[in-house]
Protein backbone atom coordinates (compact mmCIF):
# COMPACT_ATOMS: atom_id res chain seq x y z
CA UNK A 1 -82.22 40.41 -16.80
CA UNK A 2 -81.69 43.49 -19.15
CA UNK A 3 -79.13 46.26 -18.11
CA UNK A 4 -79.89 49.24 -17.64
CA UNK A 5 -78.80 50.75 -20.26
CA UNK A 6 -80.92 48.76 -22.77
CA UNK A 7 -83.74 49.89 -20.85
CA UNK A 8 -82.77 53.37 -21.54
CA UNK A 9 -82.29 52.93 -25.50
CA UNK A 10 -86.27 51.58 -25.33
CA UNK A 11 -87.40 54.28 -23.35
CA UNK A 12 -85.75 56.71 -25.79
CA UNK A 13 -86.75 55.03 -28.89
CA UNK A 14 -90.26 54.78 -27.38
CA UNK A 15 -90.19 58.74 -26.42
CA UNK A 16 -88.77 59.68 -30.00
CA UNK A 17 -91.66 57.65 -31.50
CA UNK A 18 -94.59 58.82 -29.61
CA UNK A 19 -93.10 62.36 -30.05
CA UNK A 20 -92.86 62.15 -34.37
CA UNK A 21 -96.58 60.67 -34.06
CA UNK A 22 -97.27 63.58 -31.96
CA UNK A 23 -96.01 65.95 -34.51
CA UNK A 24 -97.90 63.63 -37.41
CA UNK A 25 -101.48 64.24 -35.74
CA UNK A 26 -100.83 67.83 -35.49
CA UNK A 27 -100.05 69.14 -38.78
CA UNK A 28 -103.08 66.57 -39.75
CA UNK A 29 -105.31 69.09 -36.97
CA UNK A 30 -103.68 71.99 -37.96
CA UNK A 31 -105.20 71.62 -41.87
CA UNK A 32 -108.51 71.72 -40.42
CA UNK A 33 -110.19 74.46 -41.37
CA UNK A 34 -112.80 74.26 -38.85
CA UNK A 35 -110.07 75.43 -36.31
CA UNK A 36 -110.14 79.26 -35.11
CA UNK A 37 -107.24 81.59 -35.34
CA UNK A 38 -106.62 81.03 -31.67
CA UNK A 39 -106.35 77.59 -31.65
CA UNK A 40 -103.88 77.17 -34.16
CA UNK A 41 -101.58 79.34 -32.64
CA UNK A 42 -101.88 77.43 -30.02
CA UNK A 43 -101.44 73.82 -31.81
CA UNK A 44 -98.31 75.68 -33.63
CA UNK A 45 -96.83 76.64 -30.39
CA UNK A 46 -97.32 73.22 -29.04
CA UNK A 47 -95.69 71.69 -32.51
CA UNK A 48 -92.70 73.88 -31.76
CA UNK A 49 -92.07 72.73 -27.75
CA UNK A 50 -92.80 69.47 -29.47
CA UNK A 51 -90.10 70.08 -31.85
CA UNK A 52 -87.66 71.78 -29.29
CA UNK A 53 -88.50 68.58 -27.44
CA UNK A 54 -87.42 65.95 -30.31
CA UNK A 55 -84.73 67.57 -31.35
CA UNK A 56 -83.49 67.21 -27.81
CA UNK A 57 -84.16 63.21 -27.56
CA UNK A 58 -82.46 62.53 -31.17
CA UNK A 59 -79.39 64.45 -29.27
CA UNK A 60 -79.29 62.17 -26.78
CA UNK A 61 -79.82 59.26 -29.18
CA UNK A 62 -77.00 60.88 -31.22
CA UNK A 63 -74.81 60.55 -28.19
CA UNK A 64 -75.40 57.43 -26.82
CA UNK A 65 -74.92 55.42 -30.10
CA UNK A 66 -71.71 57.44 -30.55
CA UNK A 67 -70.25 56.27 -27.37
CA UNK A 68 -71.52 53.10 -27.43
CA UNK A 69 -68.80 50.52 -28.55
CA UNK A 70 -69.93 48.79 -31.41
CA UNK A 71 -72.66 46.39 -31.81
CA UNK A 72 -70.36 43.67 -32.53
CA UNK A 73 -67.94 43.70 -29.67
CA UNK A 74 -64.99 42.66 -31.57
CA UNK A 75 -61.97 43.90 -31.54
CA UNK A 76 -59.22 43.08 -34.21
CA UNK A 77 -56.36 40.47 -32.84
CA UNK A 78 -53.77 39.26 -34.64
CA UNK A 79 -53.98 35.95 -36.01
CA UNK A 80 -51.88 33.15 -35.16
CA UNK A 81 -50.26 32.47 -38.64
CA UNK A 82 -48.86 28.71 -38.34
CA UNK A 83 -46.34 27.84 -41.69
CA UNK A 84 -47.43 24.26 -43.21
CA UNK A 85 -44.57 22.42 -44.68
């Protein structure tokens, strides 16, 4: 079974991904010049609670691979050092 905590790093990859698509598709919308001045002051106040919103999961990225130990495990020990005559 997975811990938790690997489940967490998905979900937050997952959320950080679908949020930098997000943002992708809208400046593609917002170069559409179909689109009245209403609407894209709308899509660019959406882009920035988008933003506001990414910034906040790559924080909590940030911190979790900071205090995460590190991906090996490993810690140094001092080898056994046998003399060979």
């Amino acid at each position: 079974m997975t811990q938790p905590s690997v489940l967490d790093q998905k979900i937050l990859d997952q959320n950080i991904r679908e949020l930098q698509e997000w943002l992708r598709t809208a400046w593609q919308q917002l170069a559409d010049p179909s689109l009245t001045a209403f609407s894209r002051r709308e899509l660019r106040n959406q882009m920035k609670q988008c933003n506001a919103d990414l910034r906040v999961q790559l924080q909590a990225a940030s911190k979790r691979m900071l205090s995460q130990p590190s991906a090996s495990g490993k810690t140094f020990v001092r080898p056994e050092l046998r003399i060979l005559a």
